[in-house]
Protein backbone atom coordinates (compact mmCIF):
# COMPACT_ATOMS: atom_id res chain seq x y z
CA UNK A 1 -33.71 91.14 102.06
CA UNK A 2 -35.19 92.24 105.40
CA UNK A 3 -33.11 90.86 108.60
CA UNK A 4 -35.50 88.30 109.39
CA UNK A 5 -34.96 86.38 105.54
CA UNK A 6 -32.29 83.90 106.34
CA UNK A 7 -30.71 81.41 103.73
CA UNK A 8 -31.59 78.23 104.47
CA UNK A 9 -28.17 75.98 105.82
CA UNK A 10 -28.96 72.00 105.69
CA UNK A 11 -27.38 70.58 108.91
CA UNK A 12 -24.88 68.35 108.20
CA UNK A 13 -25.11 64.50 108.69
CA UNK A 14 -23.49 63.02 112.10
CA UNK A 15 -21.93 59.81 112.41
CA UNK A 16 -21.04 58.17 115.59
CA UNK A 17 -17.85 58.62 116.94
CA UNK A 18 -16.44 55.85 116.54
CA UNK A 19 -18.24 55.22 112.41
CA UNK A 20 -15.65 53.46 110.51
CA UNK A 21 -15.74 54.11 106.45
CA UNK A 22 -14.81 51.01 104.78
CA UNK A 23 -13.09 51.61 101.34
CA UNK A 24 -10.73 50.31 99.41
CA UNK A 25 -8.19 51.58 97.21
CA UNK A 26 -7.67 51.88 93.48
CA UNK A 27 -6.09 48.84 91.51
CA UNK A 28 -3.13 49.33 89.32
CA UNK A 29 -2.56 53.01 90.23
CA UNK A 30 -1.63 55.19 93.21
CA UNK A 31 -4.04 56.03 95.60
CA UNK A 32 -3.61 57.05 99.43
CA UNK A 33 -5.83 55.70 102.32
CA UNK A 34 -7.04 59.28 102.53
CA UNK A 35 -8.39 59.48 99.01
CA UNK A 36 -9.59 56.53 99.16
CA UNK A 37 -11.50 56.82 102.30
CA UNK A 38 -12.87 60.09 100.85
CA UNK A 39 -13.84 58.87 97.38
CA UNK A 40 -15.68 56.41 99.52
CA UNK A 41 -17.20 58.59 101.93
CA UNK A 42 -19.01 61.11 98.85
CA UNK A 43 -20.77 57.66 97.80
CA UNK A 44 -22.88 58.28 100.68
CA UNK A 45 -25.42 60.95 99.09
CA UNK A 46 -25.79 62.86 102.84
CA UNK A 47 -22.02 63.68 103.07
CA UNK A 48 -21.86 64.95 99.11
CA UNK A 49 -24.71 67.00 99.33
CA UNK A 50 -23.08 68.63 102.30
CA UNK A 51 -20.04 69.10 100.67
CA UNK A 52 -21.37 70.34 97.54
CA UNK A 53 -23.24 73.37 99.88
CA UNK A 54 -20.01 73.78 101.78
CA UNK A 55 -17.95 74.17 98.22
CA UNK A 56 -20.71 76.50 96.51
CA UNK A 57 -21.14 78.67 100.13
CA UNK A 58 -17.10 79.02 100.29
CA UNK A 59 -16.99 79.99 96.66
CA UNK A 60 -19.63 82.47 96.57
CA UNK A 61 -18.71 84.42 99.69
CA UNK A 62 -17.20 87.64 99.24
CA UNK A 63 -15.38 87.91 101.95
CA UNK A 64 -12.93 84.88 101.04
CA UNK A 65 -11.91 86.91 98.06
CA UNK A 66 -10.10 89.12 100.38
């Protein structure tokens, strides 16, 4: 890989500050506002594909092994 190969890095989506996620929770079990608001938010194909990246770039670097 010469130094001018890079690996491509989608950006990541941006909401508006003040972007409220609607969700709601689980029926008939336990569920947190927290999961719920992020079982909600990887609906949204932007944020999961993000997150996906994130999870595969954090698990195949090296350098968090150490």
């Amino acid at each position: 890989m010469s130094s001018h190969d890079e690996t491509k890095v989608a950006k990541s989506p941006v909401l508006p500050a003040d972007h409220k996620w609607s969700f709601t929770k689980r029926k008939g079990i336990y569920e947190s506002d927290v999961t719920a608001m992020v079982r909600r938010m990887l609906q949204d194909d932007a944020i999961r594909e993000d997150q996906r990246t994130a999870w595969e770039r954090w698990r195949n670097d090296p350098a968090s092994l150490k």
